[in-house]
C-alpha atoms as a PDB file:
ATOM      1  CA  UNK A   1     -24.043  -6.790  19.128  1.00  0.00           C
ATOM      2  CA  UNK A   2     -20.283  -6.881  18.712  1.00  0.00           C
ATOM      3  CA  UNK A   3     -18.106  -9.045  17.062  1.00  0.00           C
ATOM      4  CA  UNK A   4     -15.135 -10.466  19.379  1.00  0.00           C
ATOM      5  CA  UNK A   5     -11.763  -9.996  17.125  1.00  0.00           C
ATOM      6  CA  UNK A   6     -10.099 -13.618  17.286  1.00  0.00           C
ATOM      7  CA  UNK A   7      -6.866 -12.031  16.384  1.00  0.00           C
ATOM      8  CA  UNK A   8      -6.722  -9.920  19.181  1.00  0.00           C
ATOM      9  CA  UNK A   9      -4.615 -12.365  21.121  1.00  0.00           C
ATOM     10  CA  UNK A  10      -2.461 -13.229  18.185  1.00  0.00           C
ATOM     11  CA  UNK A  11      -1.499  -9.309  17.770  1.00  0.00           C
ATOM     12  CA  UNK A  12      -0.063  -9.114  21.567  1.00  0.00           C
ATOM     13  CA  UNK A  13       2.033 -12.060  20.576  1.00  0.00           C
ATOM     14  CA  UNK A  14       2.959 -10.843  17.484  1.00  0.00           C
ATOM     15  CA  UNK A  15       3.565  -7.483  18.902  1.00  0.00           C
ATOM     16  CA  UNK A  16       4.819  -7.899  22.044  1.00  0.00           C
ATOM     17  CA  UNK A  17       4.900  -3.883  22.925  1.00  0.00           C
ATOM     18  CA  UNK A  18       1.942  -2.347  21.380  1.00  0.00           C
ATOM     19  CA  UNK A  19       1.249   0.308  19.312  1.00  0.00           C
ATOM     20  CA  UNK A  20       3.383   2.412  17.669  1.00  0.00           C
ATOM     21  CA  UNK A  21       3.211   6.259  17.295  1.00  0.00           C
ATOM     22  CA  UNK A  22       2.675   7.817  14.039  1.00  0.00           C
ATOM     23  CA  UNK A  23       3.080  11.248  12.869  1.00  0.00           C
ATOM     24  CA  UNK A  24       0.819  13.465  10.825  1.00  0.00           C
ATOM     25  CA  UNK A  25       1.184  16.994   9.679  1.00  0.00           C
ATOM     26  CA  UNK A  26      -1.738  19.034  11.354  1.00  0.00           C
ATOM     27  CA  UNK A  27      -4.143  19.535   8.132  1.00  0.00           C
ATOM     28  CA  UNK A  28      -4.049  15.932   7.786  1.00  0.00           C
ATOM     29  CA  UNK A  29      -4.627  15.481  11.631  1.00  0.00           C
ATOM     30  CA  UNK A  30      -7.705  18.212  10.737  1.00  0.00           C
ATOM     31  CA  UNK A  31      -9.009  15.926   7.825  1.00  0.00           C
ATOM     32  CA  UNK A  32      -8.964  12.389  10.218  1.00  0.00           C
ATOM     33  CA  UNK A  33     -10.746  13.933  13.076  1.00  0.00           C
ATOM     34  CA  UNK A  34     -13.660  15.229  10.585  1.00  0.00           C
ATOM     35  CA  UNK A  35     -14.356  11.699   9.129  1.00  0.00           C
ATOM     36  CA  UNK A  36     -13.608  10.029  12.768  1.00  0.00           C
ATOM     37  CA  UNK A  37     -17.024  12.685  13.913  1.00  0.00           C
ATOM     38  CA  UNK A  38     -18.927  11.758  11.204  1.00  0.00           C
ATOM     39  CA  UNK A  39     -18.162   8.298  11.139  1.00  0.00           C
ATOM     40  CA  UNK A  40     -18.236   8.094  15.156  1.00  0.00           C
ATOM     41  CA  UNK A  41     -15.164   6.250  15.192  1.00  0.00           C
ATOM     42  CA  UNK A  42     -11.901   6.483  17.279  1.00  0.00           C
ATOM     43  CA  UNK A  43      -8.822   7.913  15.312  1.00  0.00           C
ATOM     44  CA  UNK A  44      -7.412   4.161  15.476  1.00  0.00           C
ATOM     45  CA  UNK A  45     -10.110   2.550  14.464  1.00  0.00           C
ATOM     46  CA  UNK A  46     -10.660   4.751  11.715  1.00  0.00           C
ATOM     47  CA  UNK A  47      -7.240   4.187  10.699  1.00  0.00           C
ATOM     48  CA  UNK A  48      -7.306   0.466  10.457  1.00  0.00           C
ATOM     49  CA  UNK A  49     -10.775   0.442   8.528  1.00  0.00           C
ATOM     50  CA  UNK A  50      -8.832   2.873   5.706  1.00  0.00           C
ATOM     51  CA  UNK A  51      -5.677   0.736   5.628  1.00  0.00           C
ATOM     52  CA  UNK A  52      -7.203  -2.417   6.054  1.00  0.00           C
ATOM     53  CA  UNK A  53      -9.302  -1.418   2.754  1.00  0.00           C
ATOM     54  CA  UNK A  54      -6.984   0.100   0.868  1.00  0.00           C
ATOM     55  CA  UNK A  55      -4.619  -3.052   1.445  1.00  0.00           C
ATOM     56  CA  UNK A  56      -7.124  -5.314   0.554  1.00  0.00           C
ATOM     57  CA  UNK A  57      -7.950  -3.552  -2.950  1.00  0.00           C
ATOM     58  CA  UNK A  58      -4.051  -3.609  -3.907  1.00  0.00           C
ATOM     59  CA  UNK A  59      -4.120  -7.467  -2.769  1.00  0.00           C
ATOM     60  CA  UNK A  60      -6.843  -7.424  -5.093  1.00  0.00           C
ATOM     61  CA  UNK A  61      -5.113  -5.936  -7.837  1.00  0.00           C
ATOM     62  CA  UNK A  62      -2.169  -7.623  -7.445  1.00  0.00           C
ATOM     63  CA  UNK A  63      -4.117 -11.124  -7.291  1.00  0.00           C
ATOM     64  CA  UNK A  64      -5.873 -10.063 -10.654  1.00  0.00           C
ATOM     65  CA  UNK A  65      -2.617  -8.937 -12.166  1.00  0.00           C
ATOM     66  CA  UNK A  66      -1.083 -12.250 -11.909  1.00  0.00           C
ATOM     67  CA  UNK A  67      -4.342 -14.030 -12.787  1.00  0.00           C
ATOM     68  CA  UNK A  68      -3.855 -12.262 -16.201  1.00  0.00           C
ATOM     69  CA  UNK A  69       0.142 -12.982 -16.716  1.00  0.00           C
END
């Protein structure tokens, strides 16, 4: 079963015209499209699943920075 995304209405407000395009050098390019086959993901998708992680562990060390001051 999939889950709906609730935000995907609040993204088309909150940007109005899309996507937007993003270059890569080729090996790079290479090194995407191996973990999108084994991960049987779309080159977007597997895009937002990295940066969504990786933003979430600086939030995390950010939060636990400040926790500590």
């Amino acid at each position: 079963m999939y889950k709906i995304d609730s935000n995907m209405e609040n993204n088309s407000k909150k940007y109005p015209k899309g996507r937007k395009s993003l270059a890569i050098d080729v090996d790079t390019y290479h090194m995407l499209q191996t973990i999108c086959d084994t991960e049987r993901r779309t080159k977007i998708d597997q895009l937002k699943l990295l940066i969504e992680r990786e933003y979430q562990r600086i939030d995390q060390e950010e939060n636990q920075l400040t926790a500590v001051s």
